[in-house]
C-alpha atoms as a PDB file:
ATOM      1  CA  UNK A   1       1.470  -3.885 -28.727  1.00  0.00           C
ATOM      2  CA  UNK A   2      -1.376  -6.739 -29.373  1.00  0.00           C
ATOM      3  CA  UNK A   3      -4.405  -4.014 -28.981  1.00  0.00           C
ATOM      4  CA  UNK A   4      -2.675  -2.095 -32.430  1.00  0.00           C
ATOM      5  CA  UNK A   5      -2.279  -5.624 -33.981  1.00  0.00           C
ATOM      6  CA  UNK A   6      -5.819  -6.774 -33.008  1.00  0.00           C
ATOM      7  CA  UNK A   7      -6.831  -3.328 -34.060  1.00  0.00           C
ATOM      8  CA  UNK A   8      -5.373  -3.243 -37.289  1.00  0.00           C
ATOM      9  CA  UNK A   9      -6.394  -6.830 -38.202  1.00  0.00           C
ATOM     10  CA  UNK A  10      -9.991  -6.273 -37.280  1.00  0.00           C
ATOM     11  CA  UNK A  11      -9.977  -2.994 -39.744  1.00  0.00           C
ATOM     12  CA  UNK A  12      -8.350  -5.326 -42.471  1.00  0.00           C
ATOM     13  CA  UNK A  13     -11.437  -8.199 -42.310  1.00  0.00           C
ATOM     14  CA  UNK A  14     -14.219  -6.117 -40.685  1.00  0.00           C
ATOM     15  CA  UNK A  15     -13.805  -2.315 -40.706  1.00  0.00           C
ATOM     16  CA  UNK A  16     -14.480   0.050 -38.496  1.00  0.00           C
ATOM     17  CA  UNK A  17     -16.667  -2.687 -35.599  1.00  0.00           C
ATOM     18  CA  UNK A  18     -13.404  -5.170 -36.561  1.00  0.00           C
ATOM     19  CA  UNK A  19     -10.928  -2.765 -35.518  1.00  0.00           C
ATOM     20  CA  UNK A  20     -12.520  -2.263 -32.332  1.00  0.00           C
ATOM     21  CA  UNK A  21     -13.431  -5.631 -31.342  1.00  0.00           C
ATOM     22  CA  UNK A  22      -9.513  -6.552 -32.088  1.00  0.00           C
ATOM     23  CA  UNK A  23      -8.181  -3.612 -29.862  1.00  0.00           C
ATOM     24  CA  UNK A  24     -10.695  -5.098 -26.996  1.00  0.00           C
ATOM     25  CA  UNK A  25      -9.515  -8.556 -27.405  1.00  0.00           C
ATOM     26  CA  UNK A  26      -5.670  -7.393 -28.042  1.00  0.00           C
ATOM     27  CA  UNK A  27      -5.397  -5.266 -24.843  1.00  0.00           C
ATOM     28  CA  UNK A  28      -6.616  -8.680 -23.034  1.00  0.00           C
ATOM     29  CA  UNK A  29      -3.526 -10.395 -24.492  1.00  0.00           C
ATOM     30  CA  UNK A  30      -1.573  -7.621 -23.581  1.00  0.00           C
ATOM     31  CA  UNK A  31      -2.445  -7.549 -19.653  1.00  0.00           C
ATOM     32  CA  UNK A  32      -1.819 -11.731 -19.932  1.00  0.00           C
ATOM     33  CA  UNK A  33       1.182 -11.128 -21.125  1.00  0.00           C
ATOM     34  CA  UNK A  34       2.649  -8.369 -18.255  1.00  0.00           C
ATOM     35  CA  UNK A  35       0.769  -9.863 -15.731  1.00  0.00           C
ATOM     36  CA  UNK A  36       0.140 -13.500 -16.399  1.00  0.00           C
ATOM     37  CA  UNK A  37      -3.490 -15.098 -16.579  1.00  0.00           C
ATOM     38  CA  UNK A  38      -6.124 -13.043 -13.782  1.00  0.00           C
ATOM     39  CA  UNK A  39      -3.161 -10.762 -13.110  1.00  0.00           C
ATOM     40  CA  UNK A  40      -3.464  -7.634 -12.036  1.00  0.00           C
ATOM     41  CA  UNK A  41      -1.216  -4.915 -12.562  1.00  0.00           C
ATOM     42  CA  UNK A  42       0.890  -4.571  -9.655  1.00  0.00           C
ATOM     43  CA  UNK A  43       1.253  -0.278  -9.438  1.00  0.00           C
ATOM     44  CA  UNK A  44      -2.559  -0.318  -8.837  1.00  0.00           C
ATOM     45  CA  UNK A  45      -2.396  -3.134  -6.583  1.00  0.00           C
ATOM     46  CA  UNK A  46       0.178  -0.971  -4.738  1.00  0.00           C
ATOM     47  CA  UNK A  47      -2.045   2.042  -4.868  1.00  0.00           C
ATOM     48  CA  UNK A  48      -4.855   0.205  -3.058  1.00  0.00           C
ATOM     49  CA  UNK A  49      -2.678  -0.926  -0.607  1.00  0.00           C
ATOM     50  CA  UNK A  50      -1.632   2.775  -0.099  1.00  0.00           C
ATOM     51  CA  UNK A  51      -5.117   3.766   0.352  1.00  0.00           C
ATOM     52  CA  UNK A  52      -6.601   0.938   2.524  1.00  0.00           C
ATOM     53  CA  UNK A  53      -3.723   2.171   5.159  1.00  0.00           C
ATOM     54  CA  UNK A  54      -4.727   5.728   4.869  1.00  0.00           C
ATOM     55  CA  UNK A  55      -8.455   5.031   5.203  1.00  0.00           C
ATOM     56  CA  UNK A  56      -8.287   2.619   8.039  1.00  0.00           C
ATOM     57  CA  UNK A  57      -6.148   4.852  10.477  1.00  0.00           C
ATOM     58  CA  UNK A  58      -7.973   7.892   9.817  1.00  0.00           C
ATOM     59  CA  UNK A  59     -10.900   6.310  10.313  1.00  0.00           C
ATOM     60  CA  UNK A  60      -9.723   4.911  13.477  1.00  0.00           C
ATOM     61  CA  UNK A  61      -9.037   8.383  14.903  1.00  0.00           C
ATOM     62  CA  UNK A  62     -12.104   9.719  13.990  1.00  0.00           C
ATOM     63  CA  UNK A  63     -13.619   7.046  15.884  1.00  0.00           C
ATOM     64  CA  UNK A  64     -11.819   7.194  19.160  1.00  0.00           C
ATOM     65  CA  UNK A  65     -12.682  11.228  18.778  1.00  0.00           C
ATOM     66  CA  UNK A  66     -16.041   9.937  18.738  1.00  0.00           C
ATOM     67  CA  UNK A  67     -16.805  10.775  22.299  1.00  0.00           C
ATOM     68  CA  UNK A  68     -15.252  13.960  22.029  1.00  0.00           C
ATOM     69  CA  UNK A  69     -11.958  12.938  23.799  1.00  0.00           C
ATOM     70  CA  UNK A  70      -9.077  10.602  22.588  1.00  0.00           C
ATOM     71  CA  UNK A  71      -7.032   8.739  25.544  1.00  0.00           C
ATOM     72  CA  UNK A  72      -3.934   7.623  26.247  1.00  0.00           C
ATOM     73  CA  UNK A  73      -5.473   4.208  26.443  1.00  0.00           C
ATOM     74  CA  UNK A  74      -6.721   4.047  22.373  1.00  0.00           C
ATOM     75  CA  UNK A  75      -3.446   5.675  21.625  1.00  0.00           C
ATOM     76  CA  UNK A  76      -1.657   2.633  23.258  1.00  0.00           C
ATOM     77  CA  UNK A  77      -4.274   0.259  21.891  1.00  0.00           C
ATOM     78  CA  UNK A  78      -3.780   1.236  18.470  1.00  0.00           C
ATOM     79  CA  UNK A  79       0.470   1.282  18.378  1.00  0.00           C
ATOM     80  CA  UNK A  80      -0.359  -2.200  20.067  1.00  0.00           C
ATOM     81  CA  UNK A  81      -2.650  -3.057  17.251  1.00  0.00           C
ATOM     82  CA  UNK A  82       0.328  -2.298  14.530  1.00  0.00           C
ATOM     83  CA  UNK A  83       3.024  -4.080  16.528  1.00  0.00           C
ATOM     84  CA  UNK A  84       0.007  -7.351  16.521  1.00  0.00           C
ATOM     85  CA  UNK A  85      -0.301  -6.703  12.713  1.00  0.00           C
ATOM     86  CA  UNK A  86       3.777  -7.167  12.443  1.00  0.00           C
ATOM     87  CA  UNK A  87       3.646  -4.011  10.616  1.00  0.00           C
ATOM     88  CA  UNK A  88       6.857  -2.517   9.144  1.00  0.00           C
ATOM     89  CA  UNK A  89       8.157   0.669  10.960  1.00  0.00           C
ATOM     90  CA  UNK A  90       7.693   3.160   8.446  1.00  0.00           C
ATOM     91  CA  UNK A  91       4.213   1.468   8.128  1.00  0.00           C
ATOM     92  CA  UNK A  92       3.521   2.023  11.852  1.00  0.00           C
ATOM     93  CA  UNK A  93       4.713   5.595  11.731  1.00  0.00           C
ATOM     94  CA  UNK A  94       2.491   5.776   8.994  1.00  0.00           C
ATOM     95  CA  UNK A  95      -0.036   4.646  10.783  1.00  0.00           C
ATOM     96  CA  UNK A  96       0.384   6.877  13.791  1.00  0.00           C
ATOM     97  CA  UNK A  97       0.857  10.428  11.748  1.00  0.00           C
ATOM     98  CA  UNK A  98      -2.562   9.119  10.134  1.00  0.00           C
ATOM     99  CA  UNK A  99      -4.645   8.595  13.070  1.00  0.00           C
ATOM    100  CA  UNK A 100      -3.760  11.945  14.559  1.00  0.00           C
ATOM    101  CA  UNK A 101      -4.833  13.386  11.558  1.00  0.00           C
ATOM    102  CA  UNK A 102      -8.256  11.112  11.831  1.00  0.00           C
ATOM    103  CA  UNK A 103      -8.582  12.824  15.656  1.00  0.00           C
ATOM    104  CA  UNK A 104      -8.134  16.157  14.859  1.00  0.00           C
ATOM    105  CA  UNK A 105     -12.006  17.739  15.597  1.00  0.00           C
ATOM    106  CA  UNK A 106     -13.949  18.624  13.486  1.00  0.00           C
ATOM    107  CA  UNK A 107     -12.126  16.386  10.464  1.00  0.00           C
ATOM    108  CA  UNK A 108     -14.379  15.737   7.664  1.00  0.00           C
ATOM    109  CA  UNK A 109     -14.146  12.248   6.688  1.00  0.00           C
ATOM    110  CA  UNK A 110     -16.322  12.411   3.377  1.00  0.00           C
ATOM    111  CA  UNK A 111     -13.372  13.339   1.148  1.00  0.00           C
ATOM    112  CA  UNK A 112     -11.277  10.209   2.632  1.00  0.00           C
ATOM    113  CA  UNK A 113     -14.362   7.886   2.151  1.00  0.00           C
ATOM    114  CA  UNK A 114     -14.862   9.170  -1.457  1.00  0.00           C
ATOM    115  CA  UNK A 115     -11.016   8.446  -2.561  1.00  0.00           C
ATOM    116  CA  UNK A 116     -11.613   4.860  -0.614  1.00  0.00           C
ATOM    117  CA  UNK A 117     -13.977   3.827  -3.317  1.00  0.00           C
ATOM    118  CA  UNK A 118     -12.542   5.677  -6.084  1.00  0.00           C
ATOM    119  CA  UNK A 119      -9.637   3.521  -5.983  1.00  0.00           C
ATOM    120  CA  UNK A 120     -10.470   0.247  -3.831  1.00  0.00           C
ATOM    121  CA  UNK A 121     -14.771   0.677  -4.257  1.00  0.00           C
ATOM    122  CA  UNK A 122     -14.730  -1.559  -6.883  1.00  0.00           C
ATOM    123  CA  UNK A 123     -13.702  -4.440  -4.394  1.00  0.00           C
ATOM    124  CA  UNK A 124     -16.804  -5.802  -2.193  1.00  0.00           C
ATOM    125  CA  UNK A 125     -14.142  -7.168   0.392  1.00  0.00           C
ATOM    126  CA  UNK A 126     -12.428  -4.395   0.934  1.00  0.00           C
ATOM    127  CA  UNK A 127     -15.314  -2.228   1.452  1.00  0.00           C
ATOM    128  CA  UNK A 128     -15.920  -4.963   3.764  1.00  0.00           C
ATOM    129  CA  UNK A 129     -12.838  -5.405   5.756  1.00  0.00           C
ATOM    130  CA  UNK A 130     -12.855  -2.265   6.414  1.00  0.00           C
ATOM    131  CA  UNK A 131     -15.740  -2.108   8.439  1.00  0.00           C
ATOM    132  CA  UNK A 132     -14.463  -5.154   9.974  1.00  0.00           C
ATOM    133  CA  UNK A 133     -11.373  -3.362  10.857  1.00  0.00           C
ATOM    134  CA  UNK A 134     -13.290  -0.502  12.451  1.00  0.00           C
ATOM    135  CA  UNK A 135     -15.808  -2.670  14.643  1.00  0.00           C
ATOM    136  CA  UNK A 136     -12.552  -4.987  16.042  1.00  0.00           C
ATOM    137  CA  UNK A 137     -11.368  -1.248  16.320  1.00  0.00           C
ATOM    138  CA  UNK A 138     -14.795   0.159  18.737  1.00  0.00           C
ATOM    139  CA  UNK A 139     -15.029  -3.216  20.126  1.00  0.00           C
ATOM    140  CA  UNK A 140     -11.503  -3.049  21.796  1.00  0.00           C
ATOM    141  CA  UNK A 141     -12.394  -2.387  25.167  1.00  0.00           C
ATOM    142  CA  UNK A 142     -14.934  -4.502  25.014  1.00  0.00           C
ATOM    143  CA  UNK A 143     -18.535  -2.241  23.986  1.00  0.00           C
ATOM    144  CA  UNK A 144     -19.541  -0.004  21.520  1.00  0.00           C
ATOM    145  CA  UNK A 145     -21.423   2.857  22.670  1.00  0.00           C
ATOM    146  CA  UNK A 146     -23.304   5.016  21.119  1.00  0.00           C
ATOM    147  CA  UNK A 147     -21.394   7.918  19.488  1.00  0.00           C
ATOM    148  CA  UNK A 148     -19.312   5.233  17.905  1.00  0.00           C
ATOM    149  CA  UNK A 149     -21.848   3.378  16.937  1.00  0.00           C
ATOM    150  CA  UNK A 150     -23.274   6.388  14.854  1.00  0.00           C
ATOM    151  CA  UNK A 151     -20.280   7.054  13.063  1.00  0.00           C
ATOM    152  CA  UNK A 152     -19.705   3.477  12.051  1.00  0.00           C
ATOM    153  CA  UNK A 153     -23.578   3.732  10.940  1.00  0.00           C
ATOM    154  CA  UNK A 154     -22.523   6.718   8.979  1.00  0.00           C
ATOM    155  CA  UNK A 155     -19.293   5.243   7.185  1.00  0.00           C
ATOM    156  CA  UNK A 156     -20.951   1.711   6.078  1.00  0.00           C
ATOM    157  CA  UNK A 157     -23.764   4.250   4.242  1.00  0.00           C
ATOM    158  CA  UNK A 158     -21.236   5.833   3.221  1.00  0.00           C
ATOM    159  CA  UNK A 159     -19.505   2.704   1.923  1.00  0.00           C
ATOM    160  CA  UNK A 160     -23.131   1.208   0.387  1.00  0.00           C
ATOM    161  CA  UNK A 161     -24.548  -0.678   3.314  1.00  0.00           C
ATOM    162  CA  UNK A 162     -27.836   0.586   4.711  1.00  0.00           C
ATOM    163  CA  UNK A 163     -28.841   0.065   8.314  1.00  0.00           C
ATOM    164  CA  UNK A 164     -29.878  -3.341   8.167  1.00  0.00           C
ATOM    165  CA  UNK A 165     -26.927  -4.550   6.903  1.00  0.00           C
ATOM    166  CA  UNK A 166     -24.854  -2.808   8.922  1.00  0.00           C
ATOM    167  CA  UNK A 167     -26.370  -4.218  12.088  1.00  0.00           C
ATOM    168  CA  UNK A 168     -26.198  -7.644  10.441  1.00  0.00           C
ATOM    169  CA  UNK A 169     -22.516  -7.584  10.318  1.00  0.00           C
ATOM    170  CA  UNK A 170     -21.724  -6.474  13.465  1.00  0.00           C
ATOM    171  CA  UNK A 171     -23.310  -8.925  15.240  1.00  0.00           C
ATOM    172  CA  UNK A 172     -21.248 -11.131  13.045  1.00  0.00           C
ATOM    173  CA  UNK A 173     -18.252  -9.364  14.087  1.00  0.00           C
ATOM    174  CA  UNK A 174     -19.212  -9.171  17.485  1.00  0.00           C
ATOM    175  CA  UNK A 175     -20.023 -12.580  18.459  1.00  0.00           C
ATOM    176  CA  UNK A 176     -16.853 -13.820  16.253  1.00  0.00           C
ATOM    177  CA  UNK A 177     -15.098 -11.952  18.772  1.00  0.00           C
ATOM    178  CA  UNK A 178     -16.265 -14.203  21.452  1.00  0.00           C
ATOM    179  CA  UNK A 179     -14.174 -16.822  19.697  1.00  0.00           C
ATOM    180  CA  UNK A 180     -11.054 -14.818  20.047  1.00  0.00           C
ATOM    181  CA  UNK A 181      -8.153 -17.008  21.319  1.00  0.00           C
ATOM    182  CA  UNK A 182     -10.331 -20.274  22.085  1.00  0.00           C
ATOM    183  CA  UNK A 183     -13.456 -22.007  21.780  1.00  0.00           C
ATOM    184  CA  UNK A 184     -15.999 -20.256  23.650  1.00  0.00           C
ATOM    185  CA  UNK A 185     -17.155 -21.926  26.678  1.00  0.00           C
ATOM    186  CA  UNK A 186     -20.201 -19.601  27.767  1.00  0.00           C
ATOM    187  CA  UNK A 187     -23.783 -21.479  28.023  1.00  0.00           C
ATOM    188  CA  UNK A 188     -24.380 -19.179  24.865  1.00  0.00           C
ATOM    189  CA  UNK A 189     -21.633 -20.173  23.003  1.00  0.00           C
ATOM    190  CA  UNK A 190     -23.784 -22.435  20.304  1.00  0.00           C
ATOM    191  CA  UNK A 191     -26.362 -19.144  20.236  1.00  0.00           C
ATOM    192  CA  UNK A 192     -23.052 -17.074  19.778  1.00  0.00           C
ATOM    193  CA  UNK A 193     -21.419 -19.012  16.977  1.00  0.00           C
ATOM    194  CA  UNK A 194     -24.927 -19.235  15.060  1.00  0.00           C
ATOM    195  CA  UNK A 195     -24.621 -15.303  14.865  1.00  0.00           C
ATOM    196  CA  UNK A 196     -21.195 -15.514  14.348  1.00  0.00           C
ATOM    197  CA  UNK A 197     -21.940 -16.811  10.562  1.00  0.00           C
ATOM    198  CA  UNK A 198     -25.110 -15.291  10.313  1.00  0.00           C
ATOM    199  CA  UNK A 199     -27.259 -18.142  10.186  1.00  0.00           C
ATOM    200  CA  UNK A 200     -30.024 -19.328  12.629  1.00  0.00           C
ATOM    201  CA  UNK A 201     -30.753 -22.744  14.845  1.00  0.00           C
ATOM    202  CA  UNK A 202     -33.580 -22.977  12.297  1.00  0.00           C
ATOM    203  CA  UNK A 203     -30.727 -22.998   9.054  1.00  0.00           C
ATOM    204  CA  UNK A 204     -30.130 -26.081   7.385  1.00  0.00           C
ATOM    205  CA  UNK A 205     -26.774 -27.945   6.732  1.00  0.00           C
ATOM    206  CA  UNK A 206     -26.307 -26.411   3.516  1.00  0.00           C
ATOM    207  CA  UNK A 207     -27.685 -23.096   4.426  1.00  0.00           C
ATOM    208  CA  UNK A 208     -25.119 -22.787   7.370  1.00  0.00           C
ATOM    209  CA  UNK A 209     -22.074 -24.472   5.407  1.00  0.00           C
ATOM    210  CA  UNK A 210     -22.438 -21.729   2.332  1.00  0.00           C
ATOM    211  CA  UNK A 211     -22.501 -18.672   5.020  1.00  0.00           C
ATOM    212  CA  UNK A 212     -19.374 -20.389   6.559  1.00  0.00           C
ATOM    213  CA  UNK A 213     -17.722 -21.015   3.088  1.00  0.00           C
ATOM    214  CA  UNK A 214     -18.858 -17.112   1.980  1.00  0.00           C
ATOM    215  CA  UNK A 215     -16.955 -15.876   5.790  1.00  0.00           C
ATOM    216  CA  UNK A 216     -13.649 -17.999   5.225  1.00  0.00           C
ATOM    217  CA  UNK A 217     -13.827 -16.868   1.308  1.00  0.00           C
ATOM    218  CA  UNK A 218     -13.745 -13.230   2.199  1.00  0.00           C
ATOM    219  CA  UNK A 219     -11.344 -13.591   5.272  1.00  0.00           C
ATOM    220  CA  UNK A 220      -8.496 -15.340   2.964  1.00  0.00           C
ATOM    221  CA  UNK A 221      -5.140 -13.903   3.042  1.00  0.00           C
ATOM    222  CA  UNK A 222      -4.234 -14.411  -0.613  1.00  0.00           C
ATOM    223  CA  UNK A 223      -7.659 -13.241  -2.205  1.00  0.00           C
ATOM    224  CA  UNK A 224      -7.401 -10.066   0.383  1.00  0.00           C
ATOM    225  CA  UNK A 225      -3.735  -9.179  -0.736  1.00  0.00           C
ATOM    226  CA  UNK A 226      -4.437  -9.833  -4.297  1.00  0.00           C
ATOM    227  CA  UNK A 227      -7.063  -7.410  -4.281  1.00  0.00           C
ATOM    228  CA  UNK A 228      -5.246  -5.000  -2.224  1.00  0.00           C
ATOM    229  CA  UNK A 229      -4.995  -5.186   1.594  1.00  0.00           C
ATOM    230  CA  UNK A 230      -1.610  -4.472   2.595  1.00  0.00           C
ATOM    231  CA  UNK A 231       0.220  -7.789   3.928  1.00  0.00           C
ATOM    232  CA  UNK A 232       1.379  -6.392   7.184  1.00  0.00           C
ATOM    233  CA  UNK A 233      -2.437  -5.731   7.879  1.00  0.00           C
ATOM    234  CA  UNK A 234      -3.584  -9.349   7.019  1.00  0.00           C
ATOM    235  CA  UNK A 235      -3.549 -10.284  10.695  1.00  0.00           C
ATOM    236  CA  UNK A 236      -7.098  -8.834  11.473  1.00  0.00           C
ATOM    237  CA  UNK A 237      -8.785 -11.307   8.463  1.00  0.00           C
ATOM    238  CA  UNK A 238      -6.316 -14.663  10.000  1.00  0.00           C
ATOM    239  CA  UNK A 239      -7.705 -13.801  13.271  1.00  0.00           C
ATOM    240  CA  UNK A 240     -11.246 -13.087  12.033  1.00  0.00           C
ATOM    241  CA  UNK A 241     -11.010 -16.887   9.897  1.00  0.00           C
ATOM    242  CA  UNK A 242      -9.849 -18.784  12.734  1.00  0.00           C
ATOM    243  CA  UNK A 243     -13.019 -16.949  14.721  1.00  0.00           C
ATOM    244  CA  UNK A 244     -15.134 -17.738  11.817  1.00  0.00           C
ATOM    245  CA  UNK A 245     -14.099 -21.661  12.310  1.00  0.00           C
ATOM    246  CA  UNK A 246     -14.242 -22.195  15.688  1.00  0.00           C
ATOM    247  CA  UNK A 247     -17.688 -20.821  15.171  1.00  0.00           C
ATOM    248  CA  UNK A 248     -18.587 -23.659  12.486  1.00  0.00           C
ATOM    249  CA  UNK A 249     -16.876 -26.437  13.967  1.00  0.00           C
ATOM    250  CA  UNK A 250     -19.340 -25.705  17.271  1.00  0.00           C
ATOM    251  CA  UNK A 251     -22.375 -25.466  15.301  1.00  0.00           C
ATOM    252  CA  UNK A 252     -21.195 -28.874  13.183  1.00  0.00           C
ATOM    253  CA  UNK A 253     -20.522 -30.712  16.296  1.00  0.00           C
ATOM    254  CA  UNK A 254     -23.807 -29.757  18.205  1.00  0.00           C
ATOM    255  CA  UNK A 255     -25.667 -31.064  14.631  1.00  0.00           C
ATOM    256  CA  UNK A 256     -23.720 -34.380  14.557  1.00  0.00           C
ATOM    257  CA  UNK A 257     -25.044 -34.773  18.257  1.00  0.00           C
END
């Protein structure tokens, strides 16, 4: 209603330029007023969700097809992985029916990848958690090897991240990992938490708190729903944060020494 009423106003002062500027700055009263200040409009929140799920668990087939084979073992792992999440039954049947389809050979993933950023590309941290979701995924009995790691080179291209980056964020997400549960107690765990946030022994204070600050930022529950990830998946990015700060509080406490 406020983008005709800005639009008609601007044409009454200003013409043609008025009537446009007062639809642009009526259709921003208009989404403040359905959805509050920074709101966003719940049906394509929704939507997102819809597609994250779809993406993630047909992406994890494909990746446990990887090899050539799917076992018993990543079928278990992954129906353990939903009941971790606390995901809703008709969100782990969901789940299931979707990472069959991921496994069936010979899938081409291209056409999921491209609806993925039609509707959630716009997001960096989804893009991102995805991948994350997909390493934690490869990672889950404990390597990566090398047909996996291909495809998960493949998808972050596809997803805008070239090599480099790629590589830069799973050793992120793999030495994270050694945080799982605990503080680490290797004698690399200070080497280990340094990669963990992406940051060297060399970093300074500041240098090291902004990549910590940037990991807990993109891991937060509320930012990650708001923008999309379903809430019964939000698990994976608590677990990841709590990682991410056993990490930093290793690193701070090795600096204060």
């Amino acid at each position: 209603m406020f983008r005709l009423i800005g639009a008609l106003i601007g044409f009454y002062f200003y013409g043609i330029l008025g009537a446009f500027l007062g639809y642009i700055v009526g259709n921003i009263v208009d989404r403040i007023s359905a959805y509050g200040v920074g709101g966003v409009n719940p049906l394509s929140s929704a939507k997102r969700q819809t597609v994250f799920l779809e993406t993630v668990f047909i992406l994890m087939g494909k990746l446990a097809k990887a090899d050539g084979h799917i076992s018993q073992d990543e079928v278990t792992y992954v129906e353990q992985f939903m009941q971790k999440l606390g995901m809703s039954a008709a969100h782990r049947q969901q789940g299931i029916a979707l990472f069959k389809r991921g496994a069936v050979p010979g899938l081409e993933i291209e056409s999921v990848i491209k609806k993925f950023l039609s509707v959630c590309g716009h997001t960096h941290d989804l893009k991102q958690m995805l991948l994350v979701y997909l390493i934690v995924m490869a990672l889950s009995d404990g390597r990566i090897d090398s047909s996996e790691e291909r495809l998960l080179i493949d998808i972050a291209r596809d997803l805008g991240y070239d090599q480099a980056a790629f590589q830069h964020m799973l050793e992120m997400v793999l030495n994270q990992s050694h945080f799982a549960g605990g503080q680490a107690s290797s004698a690399t765990a200070l080497e280990d938490a340094y990669k963990a946030l992406g940051v060297t022994k060399e970093s300074t204070d500041q240098e090291v708190k902004r990549a910590y600050r940037k990991l807990i930022s993109q891991y937060h529950p509320d930012k990650l729903i708001g923008q999309g990830l379903p809430e019964d998946m939000i698990a994976v990015a608590t677990e990841q944060a709590k990682e991410v700060q056993l990490a930093y509080d290793l690193i701070s406490k090795s600096r204060k020494q």
